[in-house]
PDB file of N, CA and C in Angstrom:
ATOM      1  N   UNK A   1     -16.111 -51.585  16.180  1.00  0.00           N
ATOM      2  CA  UNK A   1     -14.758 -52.070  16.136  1.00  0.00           C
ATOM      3  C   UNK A   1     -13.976 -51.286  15.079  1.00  0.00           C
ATOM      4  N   UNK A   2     -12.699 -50.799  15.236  1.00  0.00           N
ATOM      5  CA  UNK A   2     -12.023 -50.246  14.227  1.00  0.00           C
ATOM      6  C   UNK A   2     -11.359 -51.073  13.499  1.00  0.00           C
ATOM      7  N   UNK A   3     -11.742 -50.083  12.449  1.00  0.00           N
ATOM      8  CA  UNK A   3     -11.553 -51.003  11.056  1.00  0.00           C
ATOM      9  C   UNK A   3      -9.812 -51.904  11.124  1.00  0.00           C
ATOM     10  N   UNK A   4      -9.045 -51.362  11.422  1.00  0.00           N
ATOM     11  CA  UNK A   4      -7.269 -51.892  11.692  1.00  0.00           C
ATOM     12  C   UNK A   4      -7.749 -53.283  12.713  1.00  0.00           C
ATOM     13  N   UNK A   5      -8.820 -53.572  13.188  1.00  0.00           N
ATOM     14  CA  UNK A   5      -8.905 -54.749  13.812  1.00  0.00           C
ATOM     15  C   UNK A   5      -9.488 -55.742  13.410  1.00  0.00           C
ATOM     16  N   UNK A   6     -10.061 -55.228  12.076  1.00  0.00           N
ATOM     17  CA  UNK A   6     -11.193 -56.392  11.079  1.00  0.00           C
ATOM     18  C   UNK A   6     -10.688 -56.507   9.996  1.00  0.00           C
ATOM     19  N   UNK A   7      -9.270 -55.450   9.306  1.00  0.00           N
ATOM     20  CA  UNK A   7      -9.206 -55.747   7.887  1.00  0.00           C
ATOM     21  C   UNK A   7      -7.474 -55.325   8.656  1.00  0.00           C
ATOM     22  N   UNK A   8      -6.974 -56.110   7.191  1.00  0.00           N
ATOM     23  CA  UNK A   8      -5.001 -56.384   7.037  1.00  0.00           C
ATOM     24  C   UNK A   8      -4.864 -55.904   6.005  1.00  0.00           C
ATOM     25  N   UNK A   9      -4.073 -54.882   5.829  1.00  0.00           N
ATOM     26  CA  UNK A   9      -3.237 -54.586   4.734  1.00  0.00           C
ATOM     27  C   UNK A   9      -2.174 -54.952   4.277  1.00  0.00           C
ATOM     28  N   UNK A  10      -2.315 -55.675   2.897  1.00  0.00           N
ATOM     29  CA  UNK A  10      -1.025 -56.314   2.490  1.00  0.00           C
ATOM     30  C   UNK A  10      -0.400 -55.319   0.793  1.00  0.00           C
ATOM     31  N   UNK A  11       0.744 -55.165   0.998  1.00  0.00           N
ATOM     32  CA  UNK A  11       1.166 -54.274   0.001  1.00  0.00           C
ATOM     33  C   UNK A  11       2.557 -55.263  -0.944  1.00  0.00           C
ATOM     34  N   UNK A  12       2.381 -55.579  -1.439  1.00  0.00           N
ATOM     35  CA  UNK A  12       3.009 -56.955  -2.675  1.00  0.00           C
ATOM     36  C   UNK A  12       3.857 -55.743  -3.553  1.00  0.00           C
ATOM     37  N   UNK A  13       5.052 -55.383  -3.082  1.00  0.00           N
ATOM     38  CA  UNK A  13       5.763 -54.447  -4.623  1.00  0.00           C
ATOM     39  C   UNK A  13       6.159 -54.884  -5.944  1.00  0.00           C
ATOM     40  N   UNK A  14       6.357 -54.664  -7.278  1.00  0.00           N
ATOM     41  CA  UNK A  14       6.284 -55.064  -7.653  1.00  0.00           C
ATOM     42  C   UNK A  14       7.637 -56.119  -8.275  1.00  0.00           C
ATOM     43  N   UNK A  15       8.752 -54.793  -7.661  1.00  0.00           N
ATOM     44  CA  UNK A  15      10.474 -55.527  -7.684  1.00  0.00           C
ATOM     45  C   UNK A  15      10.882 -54.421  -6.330  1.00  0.00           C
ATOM     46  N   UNK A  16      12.134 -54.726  -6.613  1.00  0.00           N
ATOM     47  CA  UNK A  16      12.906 -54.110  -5.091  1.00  0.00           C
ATOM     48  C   UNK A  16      12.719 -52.314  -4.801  1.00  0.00           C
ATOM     49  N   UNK A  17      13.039 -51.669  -6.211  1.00  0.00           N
ATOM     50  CA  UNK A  17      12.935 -50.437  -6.118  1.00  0.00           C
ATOM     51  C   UNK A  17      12.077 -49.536  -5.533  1.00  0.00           C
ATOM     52  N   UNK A  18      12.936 -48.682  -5.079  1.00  0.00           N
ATOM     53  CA  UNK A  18      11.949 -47.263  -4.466  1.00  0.00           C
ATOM     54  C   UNK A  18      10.918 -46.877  -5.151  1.00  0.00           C
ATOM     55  N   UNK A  19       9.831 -46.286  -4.767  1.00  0.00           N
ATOM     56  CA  UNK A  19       8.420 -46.133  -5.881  1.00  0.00           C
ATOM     57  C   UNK A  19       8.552 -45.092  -6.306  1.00  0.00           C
ATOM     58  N   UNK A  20       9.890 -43.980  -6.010  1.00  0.00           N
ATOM     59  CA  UNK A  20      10.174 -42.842  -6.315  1.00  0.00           C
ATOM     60  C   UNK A  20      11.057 -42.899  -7.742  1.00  0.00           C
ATOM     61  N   UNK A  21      11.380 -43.811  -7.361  1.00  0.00           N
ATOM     62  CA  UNK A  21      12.682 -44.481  -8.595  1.00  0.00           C
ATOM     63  C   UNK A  21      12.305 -45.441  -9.574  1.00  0.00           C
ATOM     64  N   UNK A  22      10.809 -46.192  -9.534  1.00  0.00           N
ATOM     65  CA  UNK A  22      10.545 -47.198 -10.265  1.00  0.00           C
ATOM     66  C   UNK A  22       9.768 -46.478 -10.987  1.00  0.00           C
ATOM     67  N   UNK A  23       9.580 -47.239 -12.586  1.00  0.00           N
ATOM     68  CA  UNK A  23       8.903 -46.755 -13.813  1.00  0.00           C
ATOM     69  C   UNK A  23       7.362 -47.029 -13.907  1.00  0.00           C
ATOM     70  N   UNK A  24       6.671 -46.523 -14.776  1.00  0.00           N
ATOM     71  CA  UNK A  24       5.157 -46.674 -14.686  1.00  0.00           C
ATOM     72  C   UNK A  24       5.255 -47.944 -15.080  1.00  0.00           C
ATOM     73  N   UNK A  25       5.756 -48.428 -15.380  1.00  0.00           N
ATOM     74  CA  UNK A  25       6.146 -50.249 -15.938  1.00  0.00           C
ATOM     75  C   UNK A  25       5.543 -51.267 -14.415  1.00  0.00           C
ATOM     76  N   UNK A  26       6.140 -50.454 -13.524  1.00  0.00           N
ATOM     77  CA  UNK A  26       5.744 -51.711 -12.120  1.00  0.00           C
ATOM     78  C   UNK A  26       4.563 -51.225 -11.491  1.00  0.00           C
ATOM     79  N   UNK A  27       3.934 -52.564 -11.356  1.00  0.00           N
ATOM     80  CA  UNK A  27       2.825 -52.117 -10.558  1.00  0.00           C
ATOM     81  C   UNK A  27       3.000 -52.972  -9.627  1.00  0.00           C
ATOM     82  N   UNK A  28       2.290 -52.425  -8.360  1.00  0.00           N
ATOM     83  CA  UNK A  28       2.145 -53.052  -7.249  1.00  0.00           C
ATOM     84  C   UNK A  28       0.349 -53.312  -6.887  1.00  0.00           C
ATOM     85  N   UNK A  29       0.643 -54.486  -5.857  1.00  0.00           N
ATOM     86  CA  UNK A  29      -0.640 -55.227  -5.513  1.00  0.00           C
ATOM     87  C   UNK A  29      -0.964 -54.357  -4.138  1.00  0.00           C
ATOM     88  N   UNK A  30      -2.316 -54.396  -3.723  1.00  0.00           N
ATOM     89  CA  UNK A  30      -2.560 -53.736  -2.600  1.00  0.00           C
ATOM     90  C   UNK A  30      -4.273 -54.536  -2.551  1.00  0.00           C
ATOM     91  N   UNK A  31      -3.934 -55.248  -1.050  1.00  0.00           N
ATOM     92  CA  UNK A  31      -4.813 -56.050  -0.876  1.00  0.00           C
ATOM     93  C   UNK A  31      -5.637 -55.316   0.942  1.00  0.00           C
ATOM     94  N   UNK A  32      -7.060 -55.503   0.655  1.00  0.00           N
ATOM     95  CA  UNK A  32      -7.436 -55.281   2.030  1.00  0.00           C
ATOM     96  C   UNK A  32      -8.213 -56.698   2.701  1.00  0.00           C
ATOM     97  N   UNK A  33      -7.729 -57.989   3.525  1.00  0.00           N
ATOM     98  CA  UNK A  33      -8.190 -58.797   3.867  1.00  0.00           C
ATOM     99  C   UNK A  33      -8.790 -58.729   5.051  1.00  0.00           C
ATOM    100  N   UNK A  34      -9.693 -59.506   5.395  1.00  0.00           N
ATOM    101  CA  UNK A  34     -10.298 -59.428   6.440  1.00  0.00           C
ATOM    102  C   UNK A  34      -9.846 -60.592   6.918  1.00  0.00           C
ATOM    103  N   UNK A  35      -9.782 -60.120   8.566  1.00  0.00           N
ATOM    104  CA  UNK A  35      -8.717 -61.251   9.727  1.00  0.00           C
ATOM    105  C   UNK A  35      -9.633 -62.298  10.142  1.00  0.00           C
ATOM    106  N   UNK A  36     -10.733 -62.225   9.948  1.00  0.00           N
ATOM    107  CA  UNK A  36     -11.397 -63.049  10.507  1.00  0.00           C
ATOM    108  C   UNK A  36     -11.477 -63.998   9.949  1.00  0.00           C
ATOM    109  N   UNK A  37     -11.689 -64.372   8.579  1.00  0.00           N
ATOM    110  CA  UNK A  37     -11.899 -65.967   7.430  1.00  0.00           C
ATOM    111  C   UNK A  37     -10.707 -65.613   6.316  1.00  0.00           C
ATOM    112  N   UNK A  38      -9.857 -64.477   6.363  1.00  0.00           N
ATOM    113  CA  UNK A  38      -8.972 -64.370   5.153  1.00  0.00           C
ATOM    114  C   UNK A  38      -9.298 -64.028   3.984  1.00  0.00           C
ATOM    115  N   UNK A  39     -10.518 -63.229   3.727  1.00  0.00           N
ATOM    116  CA  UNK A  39     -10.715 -63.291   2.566  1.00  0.00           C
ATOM    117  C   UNK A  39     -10.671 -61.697   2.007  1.00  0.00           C
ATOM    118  N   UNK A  40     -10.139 -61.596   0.640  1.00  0.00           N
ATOM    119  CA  UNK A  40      -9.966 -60.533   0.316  1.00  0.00           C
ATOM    120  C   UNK A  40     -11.254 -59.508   0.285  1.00  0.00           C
ATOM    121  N   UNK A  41     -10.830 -58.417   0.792  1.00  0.00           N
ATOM    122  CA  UNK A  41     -12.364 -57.424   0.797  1.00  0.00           C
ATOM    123  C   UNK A  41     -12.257 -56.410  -0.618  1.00  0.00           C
ATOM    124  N   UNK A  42     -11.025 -56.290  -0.646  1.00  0.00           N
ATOM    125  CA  UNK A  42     -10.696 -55.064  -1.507  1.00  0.00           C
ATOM    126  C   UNK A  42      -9.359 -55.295  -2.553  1.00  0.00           C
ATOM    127  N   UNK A  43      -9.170 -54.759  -3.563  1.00  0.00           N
ATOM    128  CA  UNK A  43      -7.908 -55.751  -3.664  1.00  0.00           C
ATOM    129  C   UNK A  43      -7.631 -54.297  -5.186  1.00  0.00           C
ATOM    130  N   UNK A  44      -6.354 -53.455  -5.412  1.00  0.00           N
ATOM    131  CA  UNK A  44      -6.093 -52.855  -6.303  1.00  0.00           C
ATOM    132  C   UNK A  44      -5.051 -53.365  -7.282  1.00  0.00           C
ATOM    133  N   UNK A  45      -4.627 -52.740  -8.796  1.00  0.00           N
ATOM    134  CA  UNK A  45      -3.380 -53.488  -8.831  1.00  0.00           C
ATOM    135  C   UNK A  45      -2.749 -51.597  -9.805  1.00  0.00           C
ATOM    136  N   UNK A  46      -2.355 -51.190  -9.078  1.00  0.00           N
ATOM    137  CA  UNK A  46      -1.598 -49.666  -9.741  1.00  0.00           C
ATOM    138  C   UNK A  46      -0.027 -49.626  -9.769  1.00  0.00           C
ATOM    139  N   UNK A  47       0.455 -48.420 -10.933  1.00  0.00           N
ATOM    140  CA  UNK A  47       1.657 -48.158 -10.631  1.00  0.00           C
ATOM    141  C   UNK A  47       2.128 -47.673  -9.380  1.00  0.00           C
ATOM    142  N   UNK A  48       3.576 -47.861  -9.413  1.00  0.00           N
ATOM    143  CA  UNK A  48       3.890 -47.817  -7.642  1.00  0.00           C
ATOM    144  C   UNK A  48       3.375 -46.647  -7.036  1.00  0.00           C
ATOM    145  N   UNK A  49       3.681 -45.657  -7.669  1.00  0.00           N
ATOM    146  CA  UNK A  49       3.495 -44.262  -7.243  1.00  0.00           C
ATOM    147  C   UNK A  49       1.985 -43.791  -6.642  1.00  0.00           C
ATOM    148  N   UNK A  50       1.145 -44.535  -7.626  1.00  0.00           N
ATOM    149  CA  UNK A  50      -0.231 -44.321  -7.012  1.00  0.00           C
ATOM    150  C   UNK A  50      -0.539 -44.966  -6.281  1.00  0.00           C
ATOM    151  N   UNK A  51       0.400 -46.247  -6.345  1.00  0.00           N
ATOM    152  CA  UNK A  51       0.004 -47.156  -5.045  1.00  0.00           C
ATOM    153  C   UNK A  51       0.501 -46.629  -3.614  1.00  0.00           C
ATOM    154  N   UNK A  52       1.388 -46.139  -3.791  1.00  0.00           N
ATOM    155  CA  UNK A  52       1.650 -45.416  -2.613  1.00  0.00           C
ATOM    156  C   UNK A  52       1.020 -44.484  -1.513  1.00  0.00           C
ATOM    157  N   UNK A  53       0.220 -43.540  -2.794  1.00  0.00           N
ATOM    158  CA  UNK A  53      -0.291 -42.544  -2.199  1.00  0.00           C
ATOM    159  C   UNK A  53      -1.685 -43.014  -1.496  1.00  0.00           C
ATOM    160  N   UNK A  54      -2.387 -44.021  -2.057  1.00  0.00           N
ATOM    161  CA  UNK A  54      -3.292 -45.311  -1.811  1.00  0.00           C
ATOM    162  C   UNK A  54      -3.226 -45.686  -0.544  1.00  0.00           C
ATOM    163  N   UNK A  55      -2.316 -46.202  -0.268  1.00  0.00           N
ATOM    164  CA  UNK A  55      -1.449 -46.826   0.814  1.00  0.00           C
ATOM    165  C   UNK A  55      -1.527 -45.963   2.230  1.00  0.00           C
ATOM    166  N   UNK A  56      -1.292 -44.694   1.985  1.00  0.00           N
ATOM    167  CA  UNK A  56      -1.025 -43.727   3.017  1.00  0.00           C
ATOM    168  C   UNK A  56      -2.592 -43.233   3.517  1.00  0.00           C
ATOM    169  N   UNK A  57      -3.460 -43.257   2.250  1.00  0.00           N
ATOM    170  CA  UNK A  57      -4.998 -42.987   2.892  1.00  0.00           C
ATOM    171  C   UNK A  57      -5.445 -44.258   3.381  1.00  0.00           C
ATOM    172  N   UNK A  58      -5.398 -45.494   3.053  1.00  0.00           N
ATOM    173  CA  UNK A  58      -5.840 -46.834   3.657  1.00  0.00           C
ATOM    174  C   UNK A  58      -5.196 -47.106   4.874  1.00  0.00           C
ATOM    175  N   UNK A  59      -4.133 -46.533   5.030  1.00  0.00           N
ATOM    176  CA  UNK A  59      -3.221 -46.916   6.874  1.00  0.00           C
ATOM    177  C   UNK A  59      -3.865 -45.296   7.470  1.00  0.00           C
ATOM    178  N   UNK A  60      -4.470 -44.604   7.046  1.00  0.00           N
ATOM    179  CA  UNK A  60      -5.212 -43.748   8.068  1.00  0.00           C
ATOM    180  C   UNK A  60      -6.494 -43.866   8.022  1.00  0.00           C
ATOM    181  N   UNK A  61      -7.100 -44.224   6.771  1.00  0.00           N
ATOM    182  CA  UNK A  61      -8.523 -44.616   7.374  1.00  0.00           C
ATOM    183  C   UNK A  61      -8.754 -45.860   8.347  1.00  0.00           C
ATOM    184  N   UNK A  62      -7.563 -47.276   7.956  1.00  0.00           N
ATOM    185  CA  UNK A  62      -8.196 -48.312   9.081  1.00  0.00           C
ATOM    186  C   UNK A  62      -7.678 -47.782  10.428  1.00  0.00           C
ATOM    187  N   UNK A  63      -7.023 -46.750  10.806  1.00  0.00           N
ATOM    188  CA  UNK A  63      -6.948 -46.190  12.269  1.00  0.00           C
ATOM    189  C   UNK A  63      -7.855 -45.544  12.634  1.00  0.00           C
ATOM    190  N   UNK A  64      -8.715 -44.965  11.798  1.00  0.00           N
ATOM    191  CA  UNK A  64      -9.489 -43.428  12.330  1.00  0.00           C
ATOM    192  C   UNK A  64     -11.086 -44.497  12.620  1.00  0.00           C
ATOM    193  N   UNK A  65     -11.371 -44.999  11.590  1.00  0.00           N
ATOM    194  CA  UNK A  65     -12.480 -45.488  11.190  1.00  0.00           C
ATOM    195  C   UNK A  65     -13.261 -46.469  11.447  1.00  0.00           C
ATOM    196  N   UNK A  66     -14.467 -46.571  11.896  1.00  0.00           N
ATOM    197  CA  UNK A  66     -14.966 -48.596  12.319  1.00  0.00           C
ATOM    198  C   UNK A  66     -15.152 -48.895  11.045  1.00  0.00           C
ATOM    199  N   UNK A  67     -14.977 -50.180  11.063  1.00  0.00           N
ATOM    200  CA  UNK A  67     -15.087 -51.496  10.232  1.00  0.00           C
ATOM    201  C   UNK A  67     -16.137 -50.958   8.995  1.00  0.00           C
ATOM    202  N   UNK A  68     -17.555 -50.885   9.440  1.00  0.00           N
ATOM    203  CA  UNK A  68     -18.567 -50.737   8.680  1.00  0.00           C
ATOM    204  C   UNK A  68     -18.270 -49.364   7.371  1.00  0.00           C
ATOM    205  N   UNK A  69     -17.690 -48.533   8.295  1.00  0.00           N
ATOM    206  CA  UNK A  69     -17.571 -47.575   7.251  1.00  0.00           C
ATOM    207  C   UNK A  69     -16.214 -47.404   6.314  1.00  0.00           C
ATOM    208  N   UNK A  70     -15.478 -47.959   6.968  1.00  0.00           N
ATOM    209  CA  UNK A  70     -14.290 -48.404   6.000  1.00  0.00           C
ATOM    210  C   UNK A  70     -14.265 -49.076   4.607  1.00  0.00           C
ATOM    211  N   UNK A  71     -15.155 -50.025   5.097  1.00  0.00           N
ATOM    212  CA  UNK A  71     -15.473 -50.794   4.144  1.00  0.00           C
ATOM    213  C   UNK A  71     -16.797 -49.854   2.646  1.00  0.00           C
ATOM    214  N   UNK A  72     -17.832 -49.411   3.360  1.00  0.00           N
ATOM    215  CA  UNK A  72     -18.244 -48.743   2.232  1.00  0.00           C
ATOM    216  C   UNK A  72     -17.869 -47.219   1.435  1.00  0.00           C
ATOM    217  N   UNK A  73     -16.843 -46.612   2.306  1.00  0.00           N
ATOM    218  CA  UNK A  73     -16.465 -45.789   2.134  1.00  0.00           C
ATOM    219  C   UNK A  73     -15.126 -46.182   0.974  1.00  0.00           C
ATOM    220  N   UNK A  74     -14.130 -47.320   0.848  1.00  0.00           N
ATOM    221  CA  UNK A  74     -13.193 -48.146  -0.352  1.00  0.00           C
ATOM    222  C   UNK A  74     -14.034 -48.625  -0.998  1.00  0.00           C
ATOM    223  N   UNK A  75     -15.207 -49.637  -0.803  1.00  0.00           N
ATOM    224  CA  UNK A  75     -16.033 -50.049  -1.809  1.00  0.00           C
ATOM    225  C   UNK A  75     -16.403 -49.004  -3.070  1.00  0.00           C
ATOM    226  N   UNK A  76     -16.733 -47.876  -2.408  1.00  0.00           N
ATOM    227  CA  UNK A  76     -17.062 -47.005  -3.073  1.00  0.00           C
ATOM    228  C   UNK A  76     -16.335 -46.537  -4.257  1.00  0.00           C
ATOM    229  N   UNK A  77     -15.083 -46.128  -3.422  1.00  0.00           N
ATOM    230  CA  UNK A  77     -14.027 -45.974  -4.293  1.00  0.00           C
ATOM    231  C   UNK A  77     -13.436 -46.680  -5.170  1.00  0.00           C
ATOM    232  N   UNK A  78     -13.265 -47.950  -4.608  1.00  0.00           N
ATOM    233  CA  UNK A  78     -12.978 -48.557  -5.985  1.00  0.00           C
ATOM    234  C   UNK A  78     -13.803 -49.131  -6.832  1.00  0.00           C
ATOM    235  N   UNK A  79     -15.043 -48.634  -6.913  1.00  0.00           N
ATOM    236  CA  UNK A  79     -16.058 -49.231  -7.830  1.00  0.00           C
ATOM    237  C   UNK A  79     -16.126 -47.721  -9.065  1.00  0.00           C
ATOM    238  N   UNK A  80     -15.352 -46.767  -8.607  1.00  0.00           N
ATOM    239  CA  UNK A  80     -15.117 -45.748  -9.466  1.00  0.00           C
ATOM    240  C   UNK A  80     -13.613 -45.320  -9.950  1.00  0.00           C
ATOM    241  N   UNK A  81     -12.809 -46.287  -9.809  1.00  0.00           N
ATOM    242  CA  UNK A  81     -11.588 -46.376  -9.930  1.00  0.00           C
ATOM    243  C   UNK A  81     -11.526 -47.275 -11.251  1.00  0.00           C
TER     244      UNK A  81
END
C-alpha cells in the first residue's frame, strides 16, 4: 500500500507569514499521522524554512513509496535529526 494511503500530513504554521518572509523565530509543526487509529507516527517542530524544504521531501516520498518503507526510511531520519 502506498504510503499517501496509510499516513496524513499535517503542516501547523507557525503565524500567517510566508516562510520566505518569516524569521528563524517561527517554527512550524509537521506531523505524520496514520489514518487508520490517528496516531502520530512522526512528528517535527523546525524553523519555517526548514520546514518547508521537509515538507516537499515528505509529499514525494508518501507518493513514490509503500507504507513500510516510508516509515523506516523518516524514522531513521529523524532519530538523527
Amino acid at each position: 500500500m502506498r504510503a499517501n494511503r496509510a499516513y496524513e500530513l499535517i503542516h501547523t504554521r507557525g503565524n500567517l507569514r510566508p516562510a520566505l518572509l518569516a524569521g528563524d523565530e517561527r517554527l512550524d509543526l509537521i506531523e505524520v499521522v496514520s489514518i487508520d487509529d490517528g496516531e502520530v507516527a512522526l512528528f517535527w517542530e523546525l524553523p519555517a524554512r526548514q520546514a518547508v524544504r521537509l515538507l516537499r521531501s515528505l509529499r514525494t516520498d508518501l507518493a513514490t513509496l509503500d507504507a513500510e518503507v516510508f516509515l523506516a526510511r523518516w524514522e531513521q531520519a529523524e532519530g538523527q535529526g
